[in-house]
N, C-alpha and C. Protein backbone atom coordinates (compact mmCIF):
# COMPACT_ATOMS: atom_id res chain seq x y z
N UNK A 1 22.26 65.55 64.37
CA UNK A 1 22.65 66.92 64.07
C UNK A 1 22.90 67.72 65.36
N UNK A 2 21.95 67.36 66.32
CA UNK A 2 22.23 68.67 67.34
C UNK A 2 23.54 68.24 68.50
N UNK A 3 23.54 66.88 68.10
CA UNK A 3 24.68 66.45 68.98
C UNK A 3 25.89 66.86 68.46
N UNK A 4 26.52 66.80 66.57
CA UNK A 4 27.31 67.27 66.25
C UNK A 4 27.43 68.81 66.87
N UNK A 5 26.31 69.94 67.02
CA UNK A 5 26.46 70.98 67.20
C UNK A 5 26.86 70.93 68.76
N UNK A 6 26.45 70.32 69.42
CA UNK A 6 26.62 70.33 71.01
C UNK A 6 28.23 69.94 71.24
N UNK A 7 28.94 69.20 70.52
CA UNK A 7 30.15 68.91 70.55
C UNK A 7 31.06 69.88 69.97
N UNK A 8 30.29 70.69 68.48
CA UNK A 8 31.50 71.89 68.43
C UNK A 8 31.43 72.85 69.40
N UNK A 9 29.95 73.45 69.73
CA UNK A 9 30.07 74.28 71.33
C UNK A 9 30.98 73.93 72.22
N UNK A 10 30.73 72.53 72.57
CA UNK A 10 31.65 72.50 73.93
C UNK A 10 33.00 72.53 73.46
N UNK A 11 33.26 72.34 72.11
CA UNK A 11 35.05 72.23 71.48
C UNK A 11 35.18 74.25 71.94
N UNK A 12 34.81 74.78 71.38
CA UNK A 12 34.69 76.09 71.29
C UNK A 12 34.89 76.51 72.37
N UNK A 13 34.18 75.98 73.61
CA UNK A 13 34.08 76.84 75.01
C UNK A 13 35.50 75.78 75.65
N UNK A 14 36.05 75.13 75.13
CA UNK A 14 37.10 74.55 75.84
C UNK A 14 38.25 75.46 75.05
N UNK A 15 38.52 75.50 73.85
CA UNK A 15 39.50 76.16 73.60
C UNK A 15 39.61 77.70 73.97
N UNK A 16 38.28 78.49 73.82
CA UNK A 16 38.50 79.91 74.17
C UNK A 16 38.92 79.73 75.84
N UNK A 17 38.53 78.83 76.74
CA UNK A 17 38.83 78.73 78.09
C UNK A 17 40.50 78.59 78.06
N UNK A 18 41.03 78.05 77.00
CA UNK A 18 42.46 77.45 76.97
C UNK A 18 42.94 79.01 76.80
N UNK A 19 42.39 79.46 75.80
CA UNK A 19 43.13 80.98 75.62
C UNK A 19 42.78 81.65 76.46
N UNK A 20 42.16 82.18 77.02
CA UNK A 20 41.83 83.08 78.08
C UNK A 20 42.64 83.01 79.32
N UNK A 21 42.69 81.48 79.65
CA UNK A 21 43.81 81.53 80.64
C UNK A 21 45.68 81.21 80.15
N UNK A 22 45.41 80.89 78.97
CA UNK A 22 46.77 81.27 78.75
C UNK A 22 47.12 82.91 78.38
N UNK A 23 45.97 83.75 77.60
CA UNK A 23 46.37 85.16 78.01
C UNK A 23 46.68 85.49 79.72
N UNK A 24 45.98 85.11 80.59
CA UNK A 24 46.58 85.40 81.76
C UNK A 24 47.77 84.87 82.52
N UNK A 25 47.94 83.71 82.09
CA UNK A 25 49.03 83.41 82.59
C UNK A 25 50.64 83.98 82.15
N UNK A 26 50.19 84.48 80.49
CA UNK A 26 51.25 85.37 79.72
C UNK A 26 51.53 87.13 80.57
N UNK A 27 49.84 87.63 80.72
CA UNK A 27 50.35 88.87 81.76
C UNK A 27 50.47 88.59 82.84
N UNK A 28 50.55 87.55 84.08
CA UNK A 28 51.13 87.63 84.67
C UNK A 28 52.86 87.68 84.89
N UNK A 29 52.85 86.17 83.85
CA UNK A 29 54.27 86.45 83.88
C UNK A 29 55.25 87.81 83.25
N UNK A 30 54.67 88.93 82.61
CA UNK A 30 54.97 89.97 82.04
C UNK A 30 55.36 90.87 83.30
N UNK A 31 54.02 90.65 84.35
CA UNK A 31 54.06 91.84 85.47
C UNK A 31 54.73 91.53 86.44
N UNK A 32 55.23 89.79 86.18
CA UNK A 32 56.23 88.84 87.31
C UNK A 32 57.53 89.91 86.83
N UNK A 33 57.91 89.51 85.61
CA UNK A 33 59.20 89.82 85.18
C UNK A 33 59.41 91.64 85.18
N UNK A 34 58.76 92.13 84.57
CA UNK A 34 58.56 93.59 85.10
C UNK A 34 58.88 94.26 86.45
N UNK A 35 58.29 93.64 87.57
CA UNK A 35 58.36 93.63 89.02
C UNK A 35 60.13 93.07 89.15
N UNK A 36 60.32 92.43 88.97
CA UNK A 36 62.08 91.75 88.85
C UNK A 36 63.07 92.70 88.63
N UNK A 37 62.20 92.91 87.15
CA UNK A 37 63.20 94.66 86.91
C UNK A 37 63.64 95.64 87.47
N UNK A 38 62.50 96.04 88.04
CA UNK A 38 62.29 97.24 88.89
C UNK A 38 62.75 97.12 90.37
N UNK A 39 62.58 95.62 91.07
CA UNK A 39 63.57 95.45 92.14
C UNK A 39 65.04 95.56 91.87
N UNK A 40 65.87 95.18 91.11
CA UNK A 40 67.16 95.08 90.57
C UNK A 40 67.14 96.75 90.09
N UNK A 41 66.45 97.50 89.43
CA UNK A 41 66.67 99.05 89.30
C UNK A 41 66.76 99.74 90.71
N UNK A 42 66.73 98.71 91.63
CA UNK A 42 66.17 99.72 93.00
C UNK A 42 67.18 99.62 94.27
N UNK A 43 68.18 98.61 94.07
CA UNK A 43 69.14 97.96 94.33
C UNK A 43 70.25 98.88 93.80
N UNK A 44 70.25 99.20 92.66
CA UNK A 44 71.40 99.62 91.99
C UNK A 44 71.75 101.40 92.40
């Protein structure tokens, strides 16, 4: 039993780790592309 539970924990702390850095990797690339914008607005 506690091994089943020890294996959904660690399932759990691997996937929220998966999301967490895929939320960051999504705002970065938001504030990448944003920044892009605003050079090309600055140009013009």
């Amino acid at each position: 039993m506690f091994k089943k539970m020890a294996i959904g924990f660690l399932a759990v702390a691997i996937a929220c780790g998966l999301a967490a850095s895929g939320y960051s990797f999504g705002k970065y690339l938001a504030e990448r592309d944003n920044a892009g914008d605003a050079k090309e607005q600055a140009r013009a």
